[in-house]
C-alpha atoms as a PDB file:
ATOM      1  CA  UNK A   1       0.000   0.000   0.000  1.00  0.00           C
ATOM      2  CA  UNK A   2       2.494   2.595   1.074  1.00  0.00           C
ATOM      3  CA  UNK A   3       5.800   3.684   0.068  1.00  0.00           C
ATOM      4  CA  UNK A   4       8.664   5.684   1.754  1.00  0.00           C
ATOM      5  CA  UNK A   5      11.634   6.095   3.944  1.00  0.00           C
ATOM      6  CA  UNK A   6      11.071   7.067   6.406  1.00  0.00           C
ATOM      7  CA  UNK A   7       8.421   5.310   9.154  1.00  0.00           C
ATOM      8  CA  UNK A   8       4.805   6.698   9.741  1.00  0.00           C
ATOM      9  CA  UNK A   9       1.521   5.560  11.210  1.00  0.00           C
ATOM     10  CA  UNK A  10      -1.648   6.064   9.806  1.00  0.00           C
ATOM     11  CA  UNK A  11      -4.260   5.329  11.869  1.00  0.00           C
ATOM     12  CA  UNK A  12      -7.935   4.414  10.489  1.00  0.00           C
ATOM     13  CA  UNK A  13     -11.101   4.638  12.886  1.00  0.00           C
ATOM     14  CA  UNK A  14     -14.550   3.208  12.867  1.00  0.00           C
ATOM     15  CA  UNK A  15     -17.112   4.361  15.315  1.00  0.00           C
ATOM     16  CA  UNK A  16     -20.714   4.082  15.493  1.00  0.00           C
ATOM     17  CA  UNK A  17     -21.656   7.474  17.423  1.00  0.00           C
ATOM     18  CA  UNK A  18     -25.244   6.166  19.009  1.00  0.00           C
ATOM     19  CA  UNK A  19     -27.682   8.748  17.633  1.00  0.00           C
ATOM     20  CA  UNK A  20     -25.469  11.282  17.312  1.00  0.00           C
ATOM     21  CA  UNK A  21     -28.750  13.861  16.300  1.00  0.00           C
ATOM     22  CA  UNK A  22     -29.207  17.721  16.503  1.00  0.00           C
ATOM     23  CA  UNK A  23     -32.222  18.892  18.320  1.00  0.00           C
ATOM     24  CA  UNK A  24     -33.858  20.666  15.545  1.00  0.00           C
ATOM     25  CA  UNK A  25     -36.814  18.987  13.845  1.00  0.00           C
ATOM     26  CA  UNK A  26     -36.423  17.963   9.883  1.00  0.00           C
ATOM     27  CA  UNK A  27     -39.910  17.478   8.982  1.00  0.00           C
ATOM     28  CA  UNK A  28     -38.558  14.885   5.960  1.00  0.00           C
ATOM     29  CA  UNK A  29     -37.558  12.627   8.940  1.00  0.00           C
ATOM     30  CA  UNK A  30     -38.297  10.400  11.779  1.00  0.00           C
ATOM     31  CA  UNK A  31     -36.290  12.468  14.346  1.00  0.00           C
ATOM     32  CA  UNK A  32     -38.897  13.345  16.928  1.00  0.00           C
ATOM     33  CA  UNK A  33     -37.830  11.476  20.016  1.00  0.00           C
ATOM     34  CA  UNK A  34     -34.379  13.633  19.999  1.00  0.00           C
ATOM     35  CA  UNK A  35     -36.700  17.159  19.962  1.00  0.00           C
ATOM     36  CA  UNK A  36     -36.417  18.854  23.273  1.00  0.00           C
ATOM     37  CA  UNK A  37     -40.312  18.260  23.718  1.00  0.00           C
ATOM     38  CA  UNK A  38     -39.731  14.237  23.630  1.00  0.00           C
ATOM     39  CA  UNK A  39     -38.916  11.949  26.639  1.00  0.00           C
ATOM     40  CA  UNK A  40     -35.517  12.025  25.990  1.00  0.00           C
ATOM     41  CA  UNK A  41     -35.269  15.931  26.259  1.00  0.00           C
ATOM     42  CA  UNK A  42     -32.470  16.591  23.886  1.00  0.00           C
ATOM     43  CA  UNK A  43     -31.732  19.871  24.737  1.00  0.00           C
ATOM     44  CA  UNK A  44     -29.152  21.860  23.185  1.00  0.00           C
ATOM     45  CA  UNK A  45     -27.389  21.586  26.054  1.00  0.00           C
ATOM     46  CA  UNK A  46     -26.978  18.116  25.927  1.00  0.00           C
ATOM     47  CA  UNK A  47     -26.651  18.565  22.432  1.00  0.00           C
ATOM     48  CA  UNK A  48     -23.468  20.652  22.763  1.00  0.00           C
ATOM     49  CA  UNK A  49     -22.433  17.612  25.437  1.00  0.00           C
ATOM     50  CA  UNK A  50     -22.943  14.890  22.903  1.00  0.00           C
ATOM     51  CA  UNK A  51     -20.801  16.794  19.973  1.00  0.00           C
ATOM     52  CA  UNK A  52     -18.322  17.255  22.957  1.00  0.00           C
ATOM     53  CA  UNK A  53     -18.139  13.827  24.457  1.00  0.00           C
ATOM     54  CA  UNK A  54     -17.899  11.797  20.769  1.00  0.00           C
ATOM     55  CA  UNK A  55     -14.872  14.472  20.315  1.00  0.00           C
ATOM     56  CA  UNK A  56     -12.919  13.253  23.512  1.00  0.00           C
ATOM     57  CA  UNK A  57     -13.513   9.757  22.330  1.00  0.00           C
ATOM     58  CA  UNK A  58     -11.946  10.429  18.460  1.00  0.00           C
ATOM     59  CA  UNK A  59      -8.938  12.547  19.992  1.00  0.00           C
ATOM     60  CA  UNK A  60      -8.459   9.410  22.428  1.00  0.00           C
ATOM     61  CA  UNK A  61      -8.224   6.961  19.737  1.00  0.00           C
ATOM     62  CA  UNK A  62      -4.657   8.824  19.274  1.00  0.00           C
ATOM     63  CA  UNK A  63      -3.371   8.295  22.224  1.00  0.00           C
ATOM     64  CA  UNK A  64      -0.742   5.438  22.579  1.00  0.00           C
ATOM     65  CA  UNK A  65       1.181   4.728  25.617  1.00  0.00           C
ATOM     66  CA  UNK A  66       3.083   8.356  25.940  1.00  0.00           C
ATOM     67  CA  UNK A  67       3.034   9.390  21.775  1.00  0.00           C
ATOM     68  CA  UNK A  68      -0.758  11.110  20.617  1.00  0.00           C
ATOM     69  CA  UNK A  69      -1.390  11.591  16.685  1.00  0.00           C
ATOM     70  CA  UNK A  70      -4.946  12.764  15.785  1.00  0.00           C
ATOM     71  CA  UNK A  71      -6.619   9.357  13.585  1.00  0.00           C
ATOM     72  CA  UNK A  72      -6.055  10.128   9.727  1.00  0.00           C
ATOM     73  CA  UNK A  73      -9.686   8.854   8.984  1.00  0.00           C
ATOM     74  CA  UNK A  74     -12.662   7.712  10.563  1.00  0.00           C
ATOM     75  CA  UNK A  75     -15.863   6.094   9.600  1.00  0.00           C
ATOM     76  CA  UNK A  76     -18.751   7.417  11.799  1.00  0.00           C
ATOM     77  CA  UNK A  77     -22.008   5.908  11.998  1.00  0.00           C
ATOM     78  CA  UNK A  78     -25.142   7.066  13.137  1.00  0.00           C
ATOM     79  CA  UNK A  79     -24.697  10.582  12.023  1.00  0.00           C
ATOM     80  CA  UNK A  80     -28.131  12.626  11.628  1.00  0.00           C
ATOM     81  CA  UNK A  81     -26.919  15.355   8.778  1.00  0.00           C
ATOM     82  CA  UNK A  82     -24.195  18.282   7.423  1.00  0.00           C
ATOM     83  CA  UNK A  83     -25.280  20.509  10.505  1.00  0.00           C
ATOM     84  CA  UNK A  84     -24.092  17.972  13.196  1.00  0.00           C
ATOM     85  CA  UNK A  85     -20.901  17.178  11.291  1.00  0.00           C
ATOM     86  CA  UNK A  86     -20.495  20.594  10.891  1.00  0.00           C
ATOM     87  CA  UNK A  87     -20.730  21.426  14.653  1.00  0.00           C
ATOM     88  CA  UNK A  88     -18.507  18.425  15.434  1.00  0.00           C
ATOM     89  CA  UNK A  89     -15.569  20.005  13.347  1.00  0.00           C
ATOM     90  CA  UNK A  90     -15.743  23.232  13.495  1.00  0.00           C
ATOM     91  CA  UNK A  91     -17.460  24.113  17.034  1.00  0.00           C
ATOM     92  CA  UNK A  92     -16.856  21.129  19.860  1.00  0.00           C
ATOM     93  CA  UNK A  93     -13.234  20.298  21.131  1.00  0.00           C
ATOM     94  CA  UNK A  94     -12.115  18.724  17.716  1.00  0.00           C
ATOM     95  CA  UNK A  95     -12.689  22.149  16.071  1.00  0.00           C
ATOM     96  CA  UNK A  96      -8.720  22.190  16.166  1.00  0.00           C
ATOM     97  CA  UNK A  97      -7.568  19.123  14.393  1.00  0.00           C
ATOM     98  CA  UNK A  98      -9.501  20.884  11.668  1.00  0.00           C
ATOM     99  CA  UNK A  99     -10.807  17.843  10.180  1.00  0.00           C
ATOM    100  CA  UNK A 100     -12.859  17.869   7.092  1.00  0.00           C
ATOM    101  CA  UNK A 101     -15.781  15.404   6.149  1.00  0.00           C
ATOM    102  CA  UNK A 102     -18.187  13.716   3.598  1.00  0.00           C
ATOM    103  CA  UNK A 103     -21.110  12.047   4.267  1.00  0.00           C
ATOM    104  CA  UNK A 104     -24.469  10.735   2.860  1.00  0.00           C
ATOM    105  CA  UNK A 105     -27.816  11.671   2.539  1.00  0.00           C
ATOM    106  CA  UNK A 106     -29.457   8.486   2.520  1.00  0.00           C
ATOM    107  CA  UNK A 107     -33.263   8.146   2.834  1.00  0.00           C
ATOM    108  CA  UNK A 108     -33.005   5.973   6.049  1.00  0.00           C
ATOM    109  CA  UNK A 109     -36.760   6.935   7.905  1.00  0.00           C
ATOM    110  CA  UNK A 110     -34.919   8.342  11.410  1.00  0.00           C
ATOM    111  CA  UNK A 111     -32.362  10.134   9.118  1.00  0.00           C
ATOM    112  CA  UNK A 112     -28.865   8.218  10.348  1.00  0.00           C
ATOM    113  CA  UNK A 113     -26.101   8.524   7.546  1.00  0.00           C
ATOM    114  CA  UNK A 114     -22.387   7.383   7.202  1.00  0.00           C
ATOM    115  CA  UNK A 115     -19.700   9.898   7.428  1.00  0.00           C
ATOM    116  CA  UNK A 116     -16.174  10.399   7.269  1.00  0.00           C
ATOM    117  CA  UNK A 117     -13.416  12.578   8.933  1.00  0.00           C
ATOM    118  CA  UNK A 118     -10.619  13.154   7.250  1.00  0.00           C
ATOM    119  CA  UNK A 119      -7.057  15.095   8.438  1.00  0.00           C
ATOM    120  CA  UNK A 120      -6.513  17.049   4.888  1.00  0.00           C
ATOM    121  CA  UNK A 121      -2.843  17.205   5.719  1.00  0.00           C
ATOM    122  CA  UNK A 122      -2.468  13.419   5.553  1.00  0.00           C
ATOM    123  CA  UNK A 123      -5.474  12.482   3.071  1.00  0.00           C
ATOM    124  CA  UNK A 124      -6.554  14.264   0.423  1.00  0.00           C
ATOM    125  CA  UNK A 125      -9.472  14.070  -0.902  1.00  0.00           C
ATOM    126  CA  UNK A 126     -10.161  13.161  -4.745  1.00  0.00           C
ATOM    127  CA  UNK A 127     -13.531  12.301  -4.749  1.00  0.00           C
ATOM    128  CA  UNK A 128     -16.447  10.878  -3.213  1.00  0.00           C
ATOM    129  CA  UNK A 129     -19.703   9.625  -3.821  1.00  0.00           C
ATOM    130  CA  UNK A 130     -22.590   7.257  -2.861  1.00  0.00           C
ATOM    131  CA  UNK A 131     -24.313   4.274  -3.665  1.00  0.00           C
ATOM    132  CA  UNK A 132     -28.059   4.151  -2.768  1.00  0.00           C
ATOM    133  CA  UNK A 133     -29.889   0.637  -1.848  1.00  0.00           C
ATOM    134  CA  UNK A 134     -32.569  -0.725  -3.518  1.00  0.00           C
ATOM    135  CA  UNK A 135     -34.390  -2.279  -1.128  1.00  0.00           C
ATOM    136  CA  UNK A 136     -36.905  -4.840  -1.934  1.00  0.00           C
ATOM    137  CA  UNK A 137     -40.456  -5.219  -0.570  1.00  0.00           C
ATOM    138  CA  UNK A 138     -40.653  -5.559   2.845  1.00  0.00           C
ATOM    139  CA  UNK A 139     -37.437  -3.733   3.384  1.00  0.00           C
ATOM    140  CA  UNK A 140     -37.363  -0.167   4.785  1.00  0.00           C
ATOM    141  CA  UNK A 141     -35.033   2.585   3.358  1.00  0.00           C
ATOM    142  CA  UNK A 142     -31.836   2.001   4.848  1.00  0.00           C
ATOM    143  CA  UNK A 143     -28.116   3.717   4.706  1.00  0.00           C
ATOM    144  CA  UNK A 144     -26.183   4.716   1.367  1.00  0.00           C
ATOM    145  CA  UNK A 145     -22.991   2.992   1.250  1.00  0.00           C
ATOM    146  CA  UNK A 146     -20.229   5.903   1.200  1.00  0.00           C
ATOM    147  CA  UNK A 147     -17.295   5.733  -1.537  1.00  0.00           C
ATOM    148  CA  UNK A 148     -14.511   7.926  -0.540  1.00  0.00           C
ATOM    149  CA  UNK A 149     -11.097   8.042  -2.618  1.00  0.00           C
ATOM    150  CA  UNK A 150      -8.103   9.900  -1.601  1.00  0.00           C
ATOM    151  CA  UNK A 151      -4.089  10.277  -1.557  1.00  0.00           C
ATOM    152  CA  UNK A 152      -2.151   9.320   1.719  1.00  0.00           C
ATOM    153  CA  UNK A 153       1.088  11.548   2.373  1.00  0.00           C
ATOM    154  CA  UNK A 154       2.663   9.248   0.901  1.00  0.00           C
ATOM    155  CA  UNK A 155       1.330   9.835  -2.524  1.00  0.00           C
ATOM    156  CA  UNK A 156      -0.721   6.159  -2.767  1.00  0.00           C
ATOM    157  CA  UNK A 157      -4.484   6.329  -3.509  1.00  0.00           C
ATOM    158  CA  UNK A 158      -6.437   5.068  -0.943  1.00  0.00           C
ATOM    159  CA  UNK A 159     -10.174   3.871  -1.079  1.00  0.00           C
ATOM    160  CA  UNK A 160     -12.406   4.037   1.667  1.00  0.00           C
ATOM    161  CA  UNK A 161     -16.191   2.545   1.370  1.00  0.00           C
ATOM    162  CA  UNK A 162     -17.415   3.550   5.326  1.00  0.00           C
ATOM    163  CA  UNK A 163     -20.830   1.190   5.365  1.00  0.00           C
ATOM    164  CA  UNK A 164     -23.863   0.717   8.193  1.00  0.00           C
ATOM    165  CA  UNK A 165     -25.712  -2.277   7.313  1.00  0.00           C
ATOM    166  CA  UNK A 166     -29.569  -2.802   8.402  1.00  0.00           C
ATOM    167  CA  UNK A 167     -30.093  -4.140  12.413  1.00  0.00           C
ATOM    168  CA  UNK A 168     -31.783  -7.213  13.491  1.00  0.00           C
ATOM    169  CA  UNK A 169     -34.873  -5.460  14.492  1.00  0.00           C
ATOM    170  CA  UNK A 170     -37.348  -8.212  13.355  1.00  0.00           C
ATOM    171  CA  UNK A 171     -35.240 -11.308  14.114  1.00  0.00           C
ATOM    172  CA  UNK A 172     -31.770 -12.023  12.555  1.00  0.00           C
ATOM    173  CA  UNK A 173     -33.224 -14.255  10.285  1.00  0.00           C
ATOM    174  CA  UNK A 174     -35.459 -11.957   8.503  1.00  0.00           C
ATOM    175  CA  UNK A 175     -33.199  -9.460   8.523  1.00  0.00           C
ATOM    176  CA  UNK A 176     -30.337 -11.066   7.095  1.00  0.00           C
ATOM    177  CA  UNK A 177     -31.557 -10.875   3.388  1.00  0.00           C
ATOM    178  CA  UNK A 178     -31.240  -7.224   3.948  1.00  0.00           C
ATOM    179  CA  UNK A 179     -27.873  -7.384   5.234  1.00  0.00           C
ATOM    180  CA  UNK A 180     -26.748  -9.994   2.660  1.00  0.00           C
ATOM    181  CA  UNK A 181     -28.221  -7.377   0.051  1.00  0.00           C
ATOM    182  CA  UNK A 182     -25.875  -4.352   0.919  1.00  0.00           C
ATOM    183  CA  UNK A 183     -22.498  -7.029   1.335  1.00  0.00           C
ATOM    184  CA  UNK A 184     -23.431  -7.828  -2.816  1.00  0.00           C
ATOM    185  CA  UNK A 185     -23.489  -3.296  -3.102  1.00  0.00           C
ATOM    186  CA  UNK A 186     -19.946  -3.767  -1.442  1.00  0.00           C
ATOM    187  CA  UNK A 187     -18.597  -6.475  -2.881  1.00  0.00           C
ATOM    188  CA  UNK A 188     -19.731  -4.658  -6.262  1.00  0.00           C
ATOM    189  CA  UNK A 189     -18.110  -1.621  -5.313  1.00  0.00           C
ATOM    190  CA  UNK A 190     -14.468  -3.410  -4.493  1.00  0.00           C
ATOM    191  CA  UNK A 191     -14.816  -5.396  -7.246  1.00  0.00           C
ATOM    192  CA  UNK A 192     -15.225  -2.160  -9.519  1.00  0.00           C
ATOM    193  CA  UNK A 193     -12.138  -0.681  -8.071  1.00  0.00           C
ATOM    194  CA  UNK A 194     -10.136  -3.533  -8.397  1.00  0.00           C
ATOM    195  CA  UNK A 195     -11.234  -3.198 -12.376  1.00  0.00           C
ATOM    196  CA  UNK A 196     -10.079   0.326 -12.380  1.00  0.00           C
ATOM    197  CA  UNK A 197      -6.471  -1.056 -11.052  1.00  0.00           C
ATOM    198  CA  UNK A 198      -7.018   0.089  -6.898  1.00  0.00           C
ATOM    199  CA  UNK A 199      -5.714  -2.412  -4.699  1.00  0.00           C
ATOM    200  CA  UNK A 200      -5.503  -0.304  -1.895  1.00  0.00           C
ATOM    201  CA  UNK A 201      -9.460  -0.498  -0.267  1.00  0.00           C
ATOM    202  CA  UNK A 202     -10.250  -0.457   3.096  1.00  0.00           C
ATOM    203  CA  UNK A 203     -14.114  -0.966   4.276  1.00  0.00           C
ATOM    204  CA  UNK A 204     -15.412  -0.171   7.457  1.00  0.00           C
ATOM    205  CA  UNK A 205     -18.216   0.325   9.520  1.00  0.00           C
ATOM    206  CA  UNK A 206     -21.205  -1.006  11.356  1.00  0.00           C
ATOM    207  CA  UNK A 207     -22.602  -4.680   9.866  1.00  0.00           C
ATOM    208  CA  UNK A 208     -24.351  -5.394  12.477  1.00  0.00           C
ATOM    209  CA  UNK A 209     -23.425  -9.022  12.454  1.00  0.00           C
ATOM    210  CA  UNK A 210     -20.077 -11.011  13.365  1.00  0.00           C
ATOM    211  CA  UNK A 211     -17.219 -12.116  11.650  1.00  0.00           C
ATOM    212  CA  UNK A 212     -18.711 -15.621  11.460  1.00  0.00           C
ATOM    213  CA  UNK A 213     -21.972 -14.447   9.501  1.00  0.00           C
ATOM    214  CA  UNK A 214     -22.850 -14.820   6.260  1.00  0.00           C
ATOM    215  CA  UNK A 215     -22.482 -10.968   5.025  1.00  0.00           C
ATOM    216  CA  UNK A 216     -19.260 -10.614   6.458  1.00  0.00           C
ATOM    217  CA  UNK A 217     -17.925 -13.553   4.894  1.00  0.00           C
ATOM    218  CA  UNK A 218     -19.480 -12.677   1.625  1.00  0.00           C
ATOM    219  CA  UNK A 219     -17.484  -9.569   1.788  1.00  0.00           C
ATOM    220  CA  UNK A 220     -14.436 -11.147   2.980  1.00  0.00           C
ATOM    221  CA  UNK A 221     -14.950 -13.545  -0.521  1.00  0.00           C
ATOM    222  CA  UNK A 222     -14.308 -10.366  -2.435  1.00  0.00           C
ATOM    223  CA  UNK A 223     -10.491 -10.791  -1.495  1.00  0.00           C
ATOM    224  CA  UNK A 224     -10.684  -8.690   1.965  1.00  0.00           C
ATOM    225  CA  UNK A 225      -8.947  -9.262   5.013  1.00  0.00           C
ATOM    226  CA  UNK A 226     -11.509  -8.709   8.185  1.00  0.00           C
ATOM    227  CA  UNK A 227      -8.782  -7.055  10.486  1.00  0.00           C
ATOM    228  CA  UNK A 228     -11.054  -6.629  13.189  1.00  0.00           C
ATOM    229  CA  UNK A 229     -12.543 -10.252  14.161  1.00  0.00           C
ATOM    230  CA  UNK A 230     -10.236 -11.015  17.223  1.00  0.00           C
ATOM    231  CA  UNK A 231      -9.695  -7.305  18.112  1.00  0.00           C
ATOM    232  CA  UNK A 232      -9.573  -7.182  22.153  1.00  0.00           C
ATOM    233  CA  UNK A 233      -9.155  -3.960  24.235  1.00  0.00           C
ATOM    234  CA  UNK A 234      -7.665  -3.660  27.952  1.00  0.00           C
ATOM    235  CA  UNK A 235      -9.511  -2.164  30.431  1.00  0.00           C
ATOM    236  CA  UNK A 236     -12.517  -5.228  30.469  1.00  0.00           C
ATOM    237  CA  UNK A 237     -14.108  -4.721  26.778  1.00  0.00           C
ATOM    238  CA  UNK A 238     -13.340  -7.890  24.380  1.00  0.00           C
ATOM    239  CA  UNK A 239     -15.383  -6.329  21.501  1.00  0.00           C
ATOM    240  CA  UNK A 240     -16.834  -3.237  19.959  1.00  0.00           C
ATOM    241  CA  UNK A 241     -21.074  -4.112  21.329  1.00  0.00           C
ATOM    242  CA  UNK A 242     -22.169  -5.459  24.116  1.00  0.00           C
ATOM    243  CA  UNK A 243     -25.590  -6.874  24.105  1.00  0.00           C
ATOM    244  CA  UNK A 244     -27.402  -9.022  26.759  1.00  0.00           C
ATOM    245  CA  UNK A 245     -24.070  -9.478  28.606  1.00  0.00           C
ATOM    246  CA  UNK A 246     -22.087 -10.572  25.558  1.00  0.00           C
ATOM    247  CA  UNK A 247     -20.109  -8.801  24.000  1.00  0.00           C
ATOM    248  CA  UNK A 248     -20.108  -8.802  19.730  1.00  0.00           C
ATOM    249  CA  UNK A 249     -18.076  -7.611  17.029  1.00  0.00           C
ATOM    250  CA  UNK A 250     -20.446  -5.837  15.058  1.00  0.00           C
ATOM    251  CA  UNK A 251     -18.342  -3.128  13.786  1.00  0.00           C
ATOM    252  CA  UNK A 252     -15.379  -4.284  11.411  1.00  0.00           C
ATOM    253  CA  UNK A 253     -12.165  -2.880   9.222  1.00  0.00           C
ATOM    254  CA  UNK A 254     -12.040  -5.232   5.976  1.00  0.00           C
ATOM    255  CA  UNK A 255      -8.698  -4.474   4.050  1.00  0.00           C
ATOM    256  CA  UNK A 256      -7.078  -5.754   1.001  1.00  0.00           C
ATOM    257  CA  UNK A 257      -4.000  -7.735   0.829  1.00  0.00           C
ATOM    258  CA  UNK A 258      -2.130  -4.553  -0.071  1.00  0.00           C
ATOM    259  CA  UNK A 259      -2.862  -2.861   2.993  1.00  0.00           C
ATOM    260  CA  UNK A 260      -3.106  -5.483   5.421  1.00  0.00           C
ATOM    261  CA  UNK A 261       0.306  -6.158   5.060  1.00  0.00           C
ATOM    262  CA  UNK A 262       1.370  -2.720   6.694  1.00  0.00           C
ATOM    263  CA  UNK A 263      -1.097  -3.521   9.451  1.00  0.00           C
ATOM    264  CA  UNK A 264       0.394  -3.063  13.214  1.00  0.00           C
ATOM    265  CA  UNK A 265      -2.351  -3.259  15.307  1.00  0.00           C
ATOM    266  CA  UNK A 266      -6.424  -3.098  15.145  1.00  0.00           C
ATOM    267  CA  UNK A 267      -7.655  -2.887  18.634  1.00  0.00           C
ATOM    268  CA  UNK A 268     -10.936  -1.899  20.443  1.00  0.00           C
ATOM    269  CA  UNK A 269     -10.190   1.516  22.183  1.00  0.00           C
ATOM    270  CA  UNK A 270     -11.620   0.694  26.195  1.00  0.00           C
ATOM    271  CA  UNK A 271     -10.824   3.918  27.595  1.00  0.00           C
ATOM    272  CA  UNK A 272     -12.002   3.438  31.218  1.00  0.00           C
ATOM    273  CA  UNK A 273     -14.177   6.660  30.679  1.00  0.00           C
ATOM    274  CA  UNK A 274     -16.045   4.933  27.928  1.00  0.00           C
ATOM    275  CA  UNK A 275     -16.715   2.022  30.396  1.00  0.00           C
ATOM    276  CA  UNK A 276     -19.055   1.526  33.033  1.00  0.00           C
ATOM    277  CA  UNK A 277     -19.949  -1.303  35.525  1.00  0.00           C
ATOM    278  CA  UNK A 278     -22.252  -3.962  34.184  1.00  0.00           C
ATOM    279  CA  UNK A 279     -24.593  -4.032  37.009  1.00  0.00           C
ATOM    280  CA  UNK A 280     -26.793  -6.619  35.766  1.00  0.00           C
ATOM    281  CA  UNK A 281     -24.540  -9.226  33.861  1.00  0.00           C
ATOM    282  CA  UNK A 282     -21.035  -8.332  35.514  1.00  0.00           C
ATOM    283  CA  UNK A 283     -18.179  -6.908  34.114  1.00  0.00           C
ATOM    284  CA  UNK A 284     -17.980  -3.735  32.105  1.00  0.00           C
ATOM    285  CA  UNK A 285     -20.140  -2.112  29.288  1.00  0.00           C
ATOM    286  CA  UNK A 286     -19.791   0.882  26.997  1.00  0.00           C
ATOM    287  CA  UNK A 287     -21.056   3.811  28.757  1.00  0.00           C
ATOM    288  CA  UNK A 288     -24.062   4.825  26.746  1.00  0.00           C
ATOM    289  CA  UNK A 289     -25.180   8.216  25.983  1.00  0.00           C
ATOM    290  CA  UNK A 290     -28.375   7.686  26.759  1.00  0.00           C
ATOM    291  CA  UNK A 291     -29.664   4.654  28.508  1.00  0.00           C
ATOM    292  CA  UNK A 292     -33.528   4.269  26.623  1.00  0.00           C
ATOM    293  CA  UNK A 293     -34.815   6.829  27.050  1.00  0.00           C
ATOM    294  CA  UNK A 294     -32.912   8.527  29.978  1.00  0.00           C
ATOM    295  CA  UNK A 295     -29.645  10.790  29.215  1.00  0.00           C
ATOM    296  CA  UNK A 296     -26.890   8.334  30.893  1.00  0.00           C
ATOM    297  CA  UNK A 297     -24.264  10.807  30.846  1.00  0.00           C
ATOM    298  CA  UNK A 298     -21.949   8.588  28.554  1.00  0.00           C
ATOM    299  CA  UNK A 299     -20.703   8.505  25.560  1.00  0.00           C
ATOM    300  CA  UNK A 300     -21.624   5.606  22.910  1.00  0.00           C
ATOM    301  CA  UNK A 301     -23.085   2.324  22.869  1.00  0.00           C
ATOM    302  CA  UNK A 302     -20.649   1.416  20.801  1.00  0.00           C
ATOM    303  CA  UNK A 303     -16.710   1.288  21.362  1.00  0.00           C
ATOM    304  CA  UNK A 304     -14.123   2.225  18.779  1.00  0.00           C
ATOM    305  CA  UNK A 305     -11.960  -0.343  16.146  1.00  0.00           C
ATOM    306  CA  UNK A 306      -8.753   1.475  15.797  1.00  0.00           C
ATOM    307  CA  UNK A 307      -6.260   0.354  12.752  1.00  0.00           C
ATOM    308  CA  UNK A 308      -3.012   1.283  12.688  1.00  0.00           C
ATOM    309  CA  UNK A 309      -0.654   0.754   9.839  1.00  0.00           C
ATOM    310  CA  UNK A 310       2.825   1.778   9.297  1.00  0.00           C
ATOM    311  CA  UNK A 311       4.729   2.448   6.342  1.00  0.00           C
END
């Protein structure tokens, strides 16, 4: 993937935000439980606290041991539109790593997109674009797969495809058609590239399945590496999800052979601040911004994968 002399990391992140919304209604969406009016009382305060808190947690995911470098990219999920991105960059406590972003406008009911962040001084940006899903009957709108190409500082293109595949809600095996419909739009996508003489790809995001299941393997059978399947933190998390005292790798970094072979490290980022005690099946848990429908005071549901490559 990379070429050079001299050593440098590059460090990708994927991080599902948990409902990272504004609290301004879009009347072309389902957003009304994150109004200030609604049970959850999204206030701009908390607002302001929730573009604050998912900025601690990207600037963390640069920290290691006593050396801190901002991530070069990463893939956020569960982003409501421009204005929240916008905030996030240019108003909470990233507004100085100056990152820049795309993002979709998919035509997902609640009005959750894809983004991604990028650090202009070691990415730029060539183009980007999205691919929309068809769904068929019985399936409700759900995210536009995001196709990002760009240059590392090292002059190699780089192609990012940042994906959130449709939940379980319904029953896994339901759902899974759904899910197995948006791996084909990826392995399409990689596939294309590959065509058009890429080899360096990297997908990531929220599939809300495991490494074992059938859509990840079908995008693994496109030639991708799934980086992330063993990834362990250490401060008590041994995934990115926990759900019903198990914890589940649900979000994953696929990566051709090309860039796979710089890999270092792809862990999940435990910060103990992320964590909380899990009173009810032992252990920890991410700390959750909000807890149904109470404000928990947290951060995520989700933890981040962080990938680090050197080259």
């Amino acid at each position: 993937m990379f070429t050079g002399l001299l050593l440098t990391i590059f460090t990708v992140v994927q991080l599902n935000c948990e409902n990272m919304f504004d609290c301004v209604h879009d009347s072309l969406k389902d957003d009304s439980q994150f109004l200030p009016s609604a049970l959850r009382h999204n206030t701009l305060h908390r607002y302001y606290d929730k573009l604050n808190k998912i900025s601690k947690e990207i600037t963390w995911c640069g920290c290691e041991g006593n050396d801190f470098r901002l991530p070069d990219i990463v893939t956020l999920c569960e982003v409501e539109n421009d204005s929240v991105l916008t905030y996030l960059t240019r108003r909470s406590s990233l507004r100085n790593a100056r990152y820049r972003y795309v993002m979709t406008d998919s035509p997902d009911r609640r009005g959750i997109d894809v983004a991604l962040l990028y650090n202009p001084r070691t990415f730029r940006l060539l183009s980007h674009s999205s691919l929309r899903i068809s769904p068929p009957e019985g399936m409700r709108p759900t995210r536009d797969v995001l196709c990002v190409k760009g240059v590392t500082d090292a002059g190699d293109t780089l192609d990012v495809l940042a994906v959130h595949l449709p939940s379980k809600y319904g029953g896994d095996k339901h759902t899974r058609p759904y899910r197995m419909l948006v791996a084909d739009v990826i392995c399409a996508a990689v596939d294309s590239l590959r065509r058009a003489g890429d080899r360096n790809i990297i997908v990531s995001g929220d599939f809300n399945d495991d490494a074992e299941s059938e859509p990840l393997k079908r995008v693994e059978d496109s030639g991708l590496i799934n980086i992330s399947s063993s990834a362990d933190g250490s401060c008590g998390a041994h995934a990115s999800y926990k759900y019903r005292g198990r914890w589940q790798s649900i979000d994953h970094i696929l990566v051709s052979p090309d860039v796979r072979k710089h890999l270092y490290k792809c862990v999940i980022k435990d910060a103990p601040f992320l964590l909380e005690n899990d009173k009810k099946y032992g252990g920890k848990k991410p700390r959750r911004f909000w807890n149904g429908m109470r404000y928990n005071d947290g951060y995520s549901d989700h933890l981040p994968v962080v990938a680090g490559f050197k080259y």
